[in-house]
Protein backbone atom coordinates (compact mmCIF):
# COMPACT_ATOMS: atom_id res chain seq x y z
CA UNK A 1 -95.73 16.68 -33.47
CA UNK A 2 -95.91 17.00 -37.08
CA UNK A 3 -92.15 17.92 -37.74
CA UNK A 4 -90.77 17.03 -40.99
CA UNK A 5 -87.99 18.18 -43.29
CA UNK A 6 -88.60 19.44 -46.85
CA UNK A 7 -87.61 16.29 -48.93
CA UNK A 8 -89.85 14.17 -46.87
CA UNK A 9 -92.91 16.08 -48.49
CA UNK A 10 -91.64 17.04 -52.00
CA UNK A 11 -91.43 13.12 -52.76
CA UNK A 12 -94.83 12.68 -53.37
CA UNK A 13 -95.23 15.95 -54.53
CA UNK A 14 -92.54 14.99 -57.64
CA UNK A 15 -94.27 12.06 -58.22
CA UNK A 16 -97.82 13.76 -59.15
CA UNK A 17 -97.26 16.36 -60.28
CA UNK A 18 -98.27 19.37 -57.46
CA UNK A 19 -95.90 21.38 -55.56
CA UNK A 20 -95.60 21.78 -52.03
CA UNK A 21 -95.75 25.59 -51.34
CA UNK A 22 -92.87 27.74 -49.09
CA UNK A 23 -93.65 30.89 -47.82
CA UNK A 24 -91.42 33.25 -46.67
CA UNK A 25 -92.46 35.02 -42.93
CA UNK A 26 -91.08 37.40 -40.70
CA UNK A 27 -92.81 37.30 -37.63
CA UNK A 28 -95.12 35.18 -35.45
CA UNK A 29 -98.84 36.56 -37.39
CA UNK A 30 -97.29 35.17 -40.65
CA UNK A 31 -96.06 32.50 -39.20
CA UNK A 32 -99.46 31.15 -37.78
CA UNK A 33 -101.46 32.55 -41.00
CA UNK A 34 -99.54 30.44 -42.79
CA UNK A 35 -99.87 27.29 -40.61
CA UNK A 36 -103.90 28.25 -40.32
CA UNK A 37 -104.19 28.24 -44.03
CA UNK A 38 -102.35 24.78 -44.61
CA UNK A 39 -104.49 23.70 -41.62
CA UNK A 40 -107.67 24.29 -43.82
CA UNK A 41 -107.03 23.29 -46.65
CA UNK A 42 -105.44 20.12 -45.49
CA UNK A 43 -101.77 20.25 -46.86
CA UNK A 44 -98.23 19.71 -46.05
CA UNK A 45 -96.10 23.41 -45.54
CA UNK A 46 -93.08 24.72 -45.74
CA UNK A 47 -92.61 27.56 -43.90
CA UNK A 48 -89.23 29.96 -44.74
CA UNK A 49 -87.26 32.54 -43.13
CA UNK A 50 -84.73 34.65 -45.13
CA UNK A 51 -81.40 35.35 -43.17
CA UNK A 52 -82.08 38.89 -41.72
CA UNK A 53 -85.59 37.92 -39.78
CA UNK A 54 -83.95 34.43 -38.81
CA UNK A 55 -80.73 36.93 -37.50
CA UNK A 56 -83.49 39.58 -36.00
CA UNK A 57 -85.76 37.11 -33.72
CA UNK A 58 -82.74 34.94 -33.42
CA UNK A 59 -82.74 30.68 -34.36
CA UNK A 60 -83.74 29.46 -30.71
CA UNK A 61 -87.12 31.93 -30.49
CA UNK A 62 -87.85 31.22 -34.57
CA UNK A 63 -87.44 27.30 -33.76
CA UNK A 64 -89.52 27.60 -30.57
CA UNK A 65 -91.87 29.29 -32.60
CA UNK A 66 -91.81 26.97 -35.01
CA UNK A 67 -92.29 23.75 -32.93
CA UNK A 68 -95.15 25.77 -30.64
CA UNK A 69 -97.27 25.72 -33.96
CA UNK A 70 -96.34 22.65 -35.32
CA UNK A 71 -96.54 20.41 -32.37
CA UNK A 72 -100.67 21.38 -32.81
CA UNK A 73 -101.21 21.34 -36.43
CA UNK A 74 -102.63 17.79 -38.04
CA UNK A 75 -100.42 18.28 -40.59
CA UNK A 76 -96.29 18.09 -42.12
CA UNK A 77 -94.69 21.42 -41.41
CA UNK A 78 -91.40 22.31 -42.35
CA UNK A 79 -88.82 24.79 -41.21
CA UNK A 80 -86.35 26.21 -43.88
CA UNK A 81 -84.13 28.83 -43.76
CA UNK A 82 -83.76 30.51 -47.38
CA UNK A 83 -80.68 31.43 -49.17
CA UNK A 84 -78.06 31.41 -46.76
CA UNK A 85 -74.75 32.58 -48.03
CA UNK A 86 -73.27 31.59 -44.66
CA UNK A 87 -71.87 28.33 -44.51
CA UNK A 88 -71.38 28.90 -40.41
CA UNK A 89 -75.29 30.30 -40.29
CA UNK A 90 -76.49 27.25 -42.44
CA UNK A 91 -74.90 25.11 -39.34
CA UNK A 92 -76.38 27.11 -36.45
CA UNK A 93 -79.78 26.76 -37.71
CA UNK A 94 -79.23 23.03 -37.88
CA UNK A 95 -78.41 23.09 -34.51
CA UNK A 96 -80.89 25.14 -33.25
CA UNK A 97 -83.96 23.30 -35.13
CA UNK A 98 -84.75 24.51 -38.54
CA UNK A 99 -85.63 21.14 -40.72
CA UNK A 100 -84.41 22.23 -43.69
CA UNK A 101 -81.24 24.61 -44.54
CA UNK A 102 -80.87 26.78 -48.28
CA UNK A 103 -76.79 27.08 -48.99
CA UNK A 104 -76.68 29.07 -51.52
CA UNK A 105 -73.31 29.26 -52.70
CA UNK A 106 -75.02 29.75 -56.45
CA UNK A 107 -72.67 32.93 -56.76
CA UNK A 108 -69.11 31.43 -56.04
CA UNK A 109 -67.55 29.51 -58.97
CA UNK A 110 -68.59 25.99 -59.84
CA UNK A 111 -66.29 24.38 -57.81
CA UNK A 112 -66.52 26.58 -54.87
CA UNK A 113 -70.55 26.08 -54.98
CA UNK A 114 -69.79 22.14 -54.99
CA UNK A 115 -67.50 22.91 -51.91
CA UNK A 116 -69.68 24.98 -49.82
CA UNK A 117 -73.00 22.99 -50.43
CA UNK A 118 -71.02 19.45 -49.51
CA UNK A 119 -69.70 21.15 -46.29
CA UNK A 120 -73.51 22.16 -44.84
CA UNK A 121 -74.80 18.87 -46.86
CA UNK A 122 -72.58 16.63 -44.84
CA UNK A 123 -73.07 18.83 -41.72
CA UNK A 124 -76.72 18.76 -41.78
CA UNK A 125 -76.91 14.79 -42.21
CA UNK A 126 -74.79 14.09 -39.46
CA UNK A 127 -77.11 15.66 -37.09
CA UNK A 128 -80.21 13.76 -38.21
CA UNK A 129 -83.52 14.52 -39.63
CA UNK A 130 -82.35 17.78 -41.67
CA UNK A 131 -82.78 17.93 -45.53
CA UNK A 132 -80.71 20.51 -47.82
CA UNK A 133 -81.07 22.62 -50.86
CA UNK A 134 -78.56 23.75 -52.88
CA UNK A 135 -78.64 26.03 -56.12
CA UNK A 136 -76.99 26.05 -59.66
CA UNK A 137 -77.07 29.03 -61.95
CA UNK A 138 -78.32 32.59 -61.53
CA UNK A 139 -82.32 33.34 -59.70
CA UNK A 140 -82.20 36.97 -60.24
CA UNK A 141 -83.76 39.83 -58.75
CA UNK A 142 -86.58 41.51 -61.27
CA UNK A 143 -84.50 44.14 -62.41
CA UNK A 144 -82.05 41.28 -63.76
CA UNK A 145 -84.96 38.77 -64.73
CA UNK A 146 -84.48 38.94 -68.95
CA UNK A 147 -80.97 39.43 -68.97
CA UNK A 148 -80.37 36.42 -66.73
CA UNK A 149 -83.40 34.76 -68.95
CA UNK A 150 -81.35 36.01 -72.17
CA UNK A 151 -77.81 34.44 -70.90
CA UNK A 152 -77.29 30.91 -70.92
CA UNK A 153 -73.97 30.93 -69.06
CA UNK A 154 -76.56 32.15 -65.70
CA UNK A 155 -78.94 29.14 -66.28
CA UNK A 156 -78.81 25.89 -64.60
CA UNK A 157 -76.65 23.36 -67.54
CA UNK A 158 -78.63 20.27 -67.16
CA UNK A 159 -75.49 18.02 -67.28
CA UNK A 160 -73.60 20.33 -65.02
CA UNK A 161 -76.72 19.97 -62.84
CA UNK A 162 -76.91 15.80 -62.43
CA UNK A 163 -73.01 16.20 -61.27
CA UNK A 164 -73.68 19.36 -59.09
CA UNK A 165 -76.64 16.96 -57.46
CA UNK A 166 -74.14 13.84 -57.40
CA UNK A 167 -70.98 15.51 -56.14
CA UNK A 168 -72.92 17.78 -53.24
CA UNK A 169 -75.32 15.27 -52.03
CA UNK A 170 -78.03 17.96 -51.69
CA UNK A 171 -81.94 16.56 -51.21
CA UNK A 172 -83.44 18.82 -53.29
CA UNK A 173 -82.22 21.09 -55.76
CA UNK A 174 -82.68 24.54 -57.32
CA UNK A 175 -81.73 25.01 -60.78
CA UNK A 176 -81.91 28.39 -62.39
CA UNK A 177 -84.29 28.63 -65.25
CA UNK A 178 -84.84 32.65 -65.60
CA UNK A 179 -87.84 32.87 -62.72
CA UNK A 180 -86.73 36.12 -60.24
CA UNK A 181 -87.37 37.15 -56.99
CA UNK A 182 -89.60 40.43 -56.47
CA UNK A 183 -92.83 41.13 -58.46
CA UNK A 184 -92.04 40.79 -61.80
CA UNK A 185 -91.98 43.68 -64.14
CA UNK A 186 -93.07 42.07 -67.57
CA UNK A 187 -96.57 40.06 -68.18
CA UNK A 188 -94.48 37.58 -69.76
CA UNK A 189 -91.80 36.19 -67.94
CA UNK A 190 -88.87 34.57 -69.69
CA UNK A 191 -89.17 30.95 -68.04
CA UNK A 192 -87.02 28.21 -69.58
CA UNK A 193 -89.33 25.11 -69.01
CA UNK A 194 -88.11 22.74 -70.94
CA UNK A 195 -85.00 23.46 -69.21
CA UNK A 196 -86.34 22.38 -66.22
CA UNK A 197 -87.83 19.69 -67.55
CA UNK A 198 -84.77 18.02 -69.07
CA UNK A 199 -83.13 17.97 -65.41
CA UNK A 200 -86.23 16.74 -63.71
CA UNK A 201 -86.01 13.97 -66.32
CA UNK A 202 -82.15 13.39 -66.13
CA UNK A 203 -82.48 13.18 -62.28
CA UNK A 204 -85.57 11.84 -61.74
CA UNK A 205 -86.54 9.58 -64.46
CA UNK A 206 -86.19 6.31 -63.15
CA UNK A 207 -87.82 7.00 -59.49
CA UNK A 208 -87.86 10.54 -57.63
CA UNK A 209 -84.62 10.85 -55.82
CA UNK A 210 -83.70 14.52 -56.11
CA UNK A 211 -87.12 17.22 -56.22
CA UNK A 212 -87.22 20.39 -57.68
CA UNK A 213 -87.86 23.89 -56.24
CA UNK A 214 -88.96 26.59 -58.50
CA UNK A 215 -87.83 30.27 -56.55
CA UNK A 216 -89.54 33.46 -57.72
CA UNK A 217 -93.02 32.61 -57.69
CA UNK A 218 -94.57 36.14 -56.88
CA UNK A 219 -96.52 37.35 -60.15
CA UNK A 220 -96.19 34.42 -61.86
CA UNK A 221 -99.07 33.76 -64.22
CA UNK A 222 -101.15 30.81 -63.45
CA UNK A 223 -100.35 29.12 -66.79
CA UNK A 224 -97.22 29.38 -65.99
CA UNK A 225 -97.26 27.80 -62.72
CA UNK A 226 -98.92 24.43 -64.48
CA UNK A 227 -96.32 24.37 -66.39
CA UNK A 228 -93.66 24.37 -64.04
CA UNK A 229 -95.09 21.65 -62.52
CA UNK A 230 -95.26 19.71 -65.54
CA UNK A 231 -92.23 20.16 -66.01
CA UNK A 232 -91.01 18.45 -62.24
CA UNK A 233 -91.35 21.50 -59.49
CA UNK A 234 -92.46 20.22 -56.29
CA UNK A 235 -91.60 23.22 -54.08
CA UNK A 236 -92.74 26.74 -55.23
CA UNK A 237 -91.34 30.09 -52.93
CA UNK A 238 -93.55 32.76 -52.61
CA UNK A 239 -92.32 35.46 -50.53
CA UNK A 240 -93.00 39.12 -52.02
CA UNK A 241 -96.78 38.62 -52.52
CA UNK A 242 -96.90 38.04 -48.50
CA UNK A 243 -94.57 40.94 -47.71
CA UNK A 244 -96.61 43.24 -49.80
CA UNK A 245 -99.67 41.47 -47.95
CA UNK A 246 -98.64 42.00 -44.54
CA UNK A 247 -97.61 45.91 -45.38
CA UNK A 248 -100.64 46.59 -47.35
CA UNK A 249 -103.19 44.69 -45.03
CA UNK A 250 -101.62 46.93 -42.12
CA UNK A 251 -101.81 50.29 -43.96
CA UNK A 252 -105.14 49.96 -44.70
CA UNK A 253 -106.35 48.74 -41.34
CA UNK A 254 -104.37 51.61 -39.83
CA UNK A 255 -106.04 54.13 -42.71
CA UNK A 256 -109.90 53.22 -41.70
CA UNK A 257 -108.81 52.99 -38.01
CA UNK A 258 -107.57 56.59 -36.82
CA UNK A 259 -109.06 56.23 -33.54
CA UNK A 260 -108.30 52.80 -32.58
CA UNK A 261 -105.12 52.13 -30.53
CA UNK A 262 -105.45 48.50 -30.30
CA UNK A 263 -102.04 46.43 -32.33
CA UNK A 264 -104.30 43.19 -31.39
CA UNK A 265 -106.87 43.80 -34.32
CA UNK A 266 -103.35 45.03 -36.92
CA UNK A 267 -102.37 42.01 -36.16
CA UNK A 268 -106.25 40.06 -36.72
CA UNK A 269 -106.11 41.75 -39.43
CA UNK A 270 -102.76 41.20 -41.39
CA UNK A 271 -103.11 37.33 -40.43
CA UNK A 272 -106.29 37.15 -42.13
CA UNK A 273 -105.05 38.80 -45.04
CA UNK A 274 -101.86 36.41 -45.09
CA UNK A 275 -104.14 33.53 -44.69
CA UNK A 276 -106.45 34.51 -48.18
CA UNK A 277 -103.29 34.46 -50.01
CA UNK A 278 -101.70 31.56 -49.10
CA UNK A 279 -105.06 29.57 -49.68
CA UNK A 280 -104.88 30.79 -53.06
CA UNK A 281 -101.84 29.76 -53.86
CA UNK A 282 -102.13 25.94 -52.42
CA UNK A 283 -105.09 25.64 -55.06
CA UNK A 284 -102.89 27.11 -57.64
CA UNK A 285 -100.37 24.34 -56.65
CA UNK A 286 -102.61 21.45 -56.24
CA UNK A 287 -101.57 20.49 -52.80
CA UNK A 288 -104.74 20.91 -51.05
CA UNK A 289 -106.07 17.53 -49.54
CA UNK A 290 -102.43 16.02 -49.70
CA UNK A 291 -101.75 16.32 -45.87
């Protein structure tokens, strides 16, 4: 069974320089077009679940789900659940199986944050094998992107970040840097790299201990993506490219289709689709051939 949680992974990832990609699913198609395309192109996975599809299929069938496909696959897969307000939520999908839990208490004050992420941090280890992130500053939504970009009170403070790390205990870490979630609406986005590199450095200078995750990777140029992990990301999200896949690959099967009422070959055909996309983005992150 090739069960793992995130950190286990990202090490080697932070050490040379690729990033392990995390993509975001809602059902079972996604779920295996994801696994398929990590299958063939030989790398480790991390497979996410916001909150409300987590809530929807409910943590025992997402877990069994999860550990069906796994137990098969030749390679790591992980199980994350992705920005989890919900201290009590973080702890039921410990319990029920996920490998790797998301507090993200970025919007409470400093302290508060510190509280919150130590809480599911110390929960998580006491049960095992289960790895957390935790996030510092402000990921926006697009609408938000250059005014969060603009402000440096919503960026992750590089000093503030080594004692958020320190004080919560968290495995891998999320600092804000001005990337955004949703397609983004500028051909430019206003990424602070050096930013992020300063706290990979800070943390991880002297031996990997804490990797980075880069959220908001929809529309991101590819230039950009090489230098984020320059610059120390080892996990890269990508969720809104795959829930625009999934819709568009459906519409259009549906469009040239009047006369077919068979959900089988929607489904064949939204899995394929998800599977072309991810495969493009584990070359774009170099992971390929790391399994």
């Amino acid at each position: 069974m090739s069960i793992v949680n995130a950190k286990e992974i990202m090490m080697d990832a932070a050490a040379n320089g690729y990033a392990v990609g995390a993509f975001n699913i809602t059902d079972l198609v996604q779920f295996e077009a994801v696994i398929d395309a990590a299958v063939e192109k030989k790398t480790p996975v991390i497979v996410q679940t916001s909150v409300k599809p987590s809530r929807f299929l409910g943590t025992d069938m997402m877990v069994a789900i999860f550990r069906t496909l796994a137990s098969s696959a030749p390679i790591p897969v992980c199980l994350h659940l992705d920005h989890c307000t919900d201290v009590d939520y973080c702890k039921k999908c410990a319990d029920s199986g996920y490998t790797n839990i998301m507090i993200d208490a970025s919007k409470q004050t400093y302290a508060e944050n510190i509280r919150q992420t130590k809480e599911v941090v110390d929960y998580c280890h006491s049960l095992g094998n289960i790895s957390v992130e935790g996030e510092l500053g402000t990921v926006s939504g697009v609408e938000d992107q250059i005014k969060v970009a603009d402000d440096e009170a919503q960026l992750a403070n590089p000093q503030q970040s080594i004692e958020f790390v320190r004080s919560t205990g968290i495995d891998i870490f999320a600092p804000a840097i001005g990337t955004a979630h949703g397609v983004y609406k500028t051909k430019n986005p206003k990424i602070d790299f050096e930013r992020m590199a300063t706290i990979h450095k800070m943390l991880n200078g002297n031996g990997i201990k804490t990797p980075l995750v880069v959220h908001g990777g929809t529309g991101l140029p590819e230039e950009y993506i090489k230098k984020l992990l320059a610059a120390g990301g080892a996990k890269l999200n990508v969720s809104t490219e795959l829930k625009h896949t999934l819709i568009d690959a459906t519409y259009n099967y549906i469009s040239g289709h009047h006369d077919e009422y068979d959900p089988g070959k929607i489904d064949v055909a939204v899995r394929d689709a998800i599977r072309v996309a991810v495969m493009h983005w584990i070359d774009l992150l170099g992971c390929a051939g790391k399994a």
